[in-house]
N, C-alpha and C. Protein backbone atom coordinates (compact mmCIF):
# COMPACT_ATOMS: atom_id res chain seq x y z
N UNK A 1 0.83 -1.17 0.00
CA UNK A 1 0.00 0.00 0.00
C UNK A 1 0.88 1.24 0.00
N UNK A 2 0.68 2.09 -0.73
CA UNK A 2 1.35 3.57 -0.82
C UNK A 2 1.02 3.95 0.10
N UNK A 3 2.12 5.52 0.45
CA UNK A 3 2.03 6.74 1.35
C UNK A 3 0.71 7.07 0.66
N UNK A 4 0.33 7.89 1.66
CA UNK A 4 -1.20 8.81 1.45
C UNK A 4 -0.78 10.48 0.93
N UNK A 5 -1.26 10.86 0.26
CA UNK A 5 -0.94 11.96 0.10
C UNK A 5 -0.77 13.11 1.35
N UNK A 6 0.36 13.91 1.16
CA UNK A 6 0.47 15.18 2.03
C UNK A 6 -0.97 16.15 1.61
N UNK A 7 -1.70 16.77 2.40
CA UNK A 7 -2.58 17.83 2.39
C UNK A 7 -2.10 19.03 3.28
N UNK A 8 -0.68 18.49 3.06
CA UNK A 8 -0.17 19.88 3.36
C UNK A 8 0.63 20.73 2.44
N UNK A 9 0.86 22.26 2.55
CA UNK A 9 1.28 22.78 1.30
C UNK A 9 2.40 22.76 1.80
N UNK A 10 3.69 22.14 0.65
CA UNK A 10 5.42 22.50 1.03
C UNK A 10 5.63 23.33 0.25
N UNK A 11 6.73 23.85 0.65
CA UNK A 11 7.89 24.66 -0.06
C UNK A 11 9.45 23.86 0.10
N UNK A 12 9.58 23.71 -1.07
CA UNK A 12 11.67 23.05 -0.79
C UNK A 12 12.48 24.02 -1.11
N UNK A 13 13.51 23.85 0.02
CA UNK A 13 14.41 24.85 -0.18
C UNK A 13 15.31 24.22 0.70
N UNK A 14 16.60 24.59 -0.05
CA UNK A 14 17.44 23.74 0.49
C UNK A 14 18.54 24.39 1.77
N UNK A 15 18.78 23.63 2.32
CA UNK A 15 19.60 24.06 3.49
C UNK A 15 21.16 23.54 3.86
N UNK A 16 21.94 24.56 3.77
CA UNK A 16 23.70 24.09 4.05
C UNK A 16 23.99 23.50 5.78
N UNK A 17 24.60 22.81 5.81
CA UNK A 17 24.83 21.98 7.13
C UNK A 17 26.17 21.84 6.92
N UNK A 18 26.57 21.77 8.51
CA UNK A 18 28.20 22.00 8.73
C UNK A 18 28.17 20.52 8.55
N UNK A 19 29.38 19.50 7.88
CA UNK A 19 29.28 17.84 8.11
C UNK A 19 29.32 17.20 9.42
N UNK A 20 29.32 18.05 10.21
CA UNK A 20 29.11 17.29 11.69
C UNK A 20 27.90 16.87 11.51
N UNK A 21 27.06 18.57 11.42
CA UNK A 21 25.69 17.98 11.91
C UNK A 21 25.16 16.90 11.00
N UNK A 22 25.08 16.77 9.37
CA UNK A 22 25.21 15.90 8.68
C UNK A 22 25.46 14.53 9.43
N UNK A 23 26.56 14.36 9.80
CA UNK A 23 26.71 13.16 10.57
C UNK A 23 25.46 12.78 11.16
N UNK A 24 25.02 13.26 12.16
CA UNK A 24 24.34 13.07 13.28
C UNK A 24 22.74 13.08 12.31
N UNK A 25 22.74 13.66 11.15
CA UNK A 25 21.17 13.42 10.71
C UNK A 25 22.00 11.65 10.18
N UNK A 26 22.70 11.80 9.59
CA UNK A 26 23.18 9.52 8.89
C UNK A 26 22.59 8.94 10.35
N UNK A 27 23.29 9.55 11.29
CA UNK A 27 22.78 8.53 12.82
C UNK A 27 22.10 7.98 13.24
N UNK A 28 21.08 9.03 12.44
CA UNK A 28 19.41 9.51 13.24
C UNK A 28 18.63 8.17 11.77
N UNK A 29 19.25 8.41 10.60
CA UNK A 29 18.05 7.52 9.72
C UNK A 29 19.11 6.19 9.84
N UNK A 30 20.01 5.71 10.46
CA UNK A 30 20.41 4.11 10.76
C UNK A 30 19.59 4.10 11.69
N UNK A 31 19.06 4.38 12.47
CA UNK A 31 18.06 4.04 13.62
C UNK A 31 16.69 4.07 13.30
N UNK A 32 16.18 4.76 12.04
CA UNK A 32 15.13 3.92 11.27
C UNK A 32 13.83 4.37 12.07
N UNK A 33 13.91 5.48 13.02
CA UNK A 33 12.46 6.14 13.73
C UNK A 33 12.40 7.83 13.12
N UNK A 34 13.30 8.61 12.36
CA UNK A 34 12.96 9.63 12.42
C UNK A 34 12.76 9.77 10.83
N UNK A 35 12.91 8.74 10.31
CA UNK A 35 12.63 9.66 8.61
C UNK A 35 13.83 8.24 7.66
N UNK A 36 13.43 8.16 6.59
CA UNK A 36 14.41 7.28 5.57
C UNK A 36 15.53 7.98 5.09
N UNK A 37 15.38 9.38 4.86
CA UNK A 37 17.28 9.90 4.72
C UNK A 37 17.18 11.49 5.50
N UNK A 38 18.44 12.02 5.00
CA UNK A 38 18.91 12.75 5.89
C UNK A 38 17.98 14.28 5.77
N UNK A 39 17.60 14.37 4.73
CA UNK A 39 16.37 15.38 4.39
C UNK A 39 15.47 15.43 5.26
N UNK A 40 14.68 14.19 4.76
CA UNK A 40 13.11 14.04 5.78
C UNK A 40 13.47 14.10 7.10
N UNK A 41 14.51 13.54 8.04
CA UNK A 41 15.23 13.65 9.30
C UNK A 41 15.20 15.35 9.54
N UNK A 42 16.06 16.21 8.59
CA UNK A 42 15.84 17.29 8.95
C UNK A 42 14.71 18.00 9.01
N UNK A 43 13.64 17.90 8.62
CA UNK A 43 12.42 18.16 8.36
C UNK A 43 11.55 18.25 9.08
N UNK A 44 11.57 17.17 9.50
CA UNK A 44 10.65 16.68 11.01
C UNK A 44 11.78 17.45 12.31
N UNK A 45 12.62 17.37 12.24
CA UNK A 45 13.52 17.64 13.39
C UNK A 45 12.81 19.79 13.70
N UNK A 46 12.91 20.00 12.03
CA UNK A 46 12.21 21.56 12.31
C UNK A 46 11.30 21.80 12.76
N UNK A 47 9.96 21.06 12.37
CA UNK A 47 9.19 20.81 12.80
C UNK A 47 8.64 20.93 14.19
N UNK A 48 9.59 19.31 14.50
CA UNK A 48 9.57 19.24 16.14
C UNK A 48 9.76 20.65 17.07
N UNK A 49 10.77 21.05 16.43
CA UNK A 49 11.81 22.21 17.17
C UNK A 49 10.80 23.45 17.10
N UNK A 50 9.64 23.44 15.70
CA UNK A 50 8.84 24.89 15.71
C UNK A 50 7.69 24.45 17.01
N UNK A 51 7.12 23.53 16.72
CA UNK A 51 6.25 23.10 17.64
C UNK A 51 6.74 23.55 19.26
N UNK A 52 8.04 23.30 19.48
CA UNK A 52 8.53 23.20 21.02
C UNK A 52 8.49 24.79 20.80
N UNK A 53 9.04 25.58 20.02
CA UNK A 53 9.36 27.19 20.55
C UNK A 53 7.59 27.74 20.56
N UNK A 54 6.45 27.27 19.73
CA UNK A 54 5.12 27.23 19.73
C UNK A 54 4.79 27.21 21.30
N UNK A 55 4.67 26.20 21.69
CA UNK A 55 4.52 25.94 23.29
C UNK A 55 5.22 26.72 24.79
N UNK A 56 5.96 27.02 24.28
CA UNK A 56 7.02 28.14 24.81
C UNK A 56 6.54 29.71 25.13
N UNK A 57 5.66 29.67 23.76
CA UNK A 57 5.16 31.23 23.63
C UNK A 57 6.36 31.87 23.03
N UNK A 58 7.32 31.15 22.15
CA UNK A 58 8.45 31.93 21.88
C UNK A 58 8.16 32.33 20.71
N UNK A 59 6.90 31.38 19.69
CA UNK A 59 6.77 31.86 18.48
C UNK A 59 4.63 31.51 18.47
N UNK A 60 3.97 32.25 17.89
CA UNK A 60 2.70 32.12 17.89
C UNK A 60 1.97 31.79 16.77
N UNK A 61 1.28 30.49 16.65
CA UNK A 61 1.06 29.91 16.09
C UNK A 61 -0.03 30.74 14.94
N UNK A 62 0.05 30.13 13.67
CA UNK A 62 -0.09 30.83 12.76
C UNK A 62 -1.33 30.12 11.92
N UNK A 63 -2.33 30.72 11.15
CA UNK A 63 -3.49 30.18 10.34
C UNK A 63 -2.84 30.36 8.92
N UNK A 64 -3.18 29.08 8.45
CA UNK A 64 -2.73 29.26 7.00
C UNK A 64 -3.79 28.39 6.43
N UNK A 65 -3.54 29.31 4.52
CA UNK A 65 -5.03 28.83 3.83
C UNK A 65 -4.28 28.23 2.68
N UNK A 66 -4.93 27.27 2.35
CA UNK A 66 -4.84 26.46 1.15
C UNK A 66 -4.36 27.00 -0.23
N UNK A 67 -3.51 27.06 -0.80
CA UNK A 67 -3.79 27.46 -1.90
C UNK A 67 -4.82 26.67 -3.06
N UNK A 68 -4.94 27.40 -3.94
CA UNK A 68 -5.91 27.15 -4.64
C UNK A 68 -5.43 25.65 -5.51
């Protein structure tokens, strides 16, 4: 059975990483819970990280509309 489609809207854009941290996203997808490569790992990791400053009150959560 396939993935289900995202109904969410992305944007890609790419992001430079020092090879340490690189390292540590290879780490994260041999352990096979945060994502299949080092992209999707970073992705979710932002995610996670917007959500936590969200809860914080450090950043306020935002309404967004569909594009057409």
């Amino acid at each position: 059975m396939g993935k289900q489609p995202n109904d969410v809207e992305t944007i890609q854009k790419t992001v430079s990483l020092a090879k340490g941290v690189y390292v540590y996203l290879e780490d994260l997808r041999e352990l096979n819970t945060y994502g299949k490569n080092p992209t999707e790992i970073a992705g979710r990791l932002i995610d996670q990280q917007i959500e936590i400053l969200i809860e914080k009150n450090v950043l306020k959560r935002r309404k967004f509309k569909k594009s057409p």
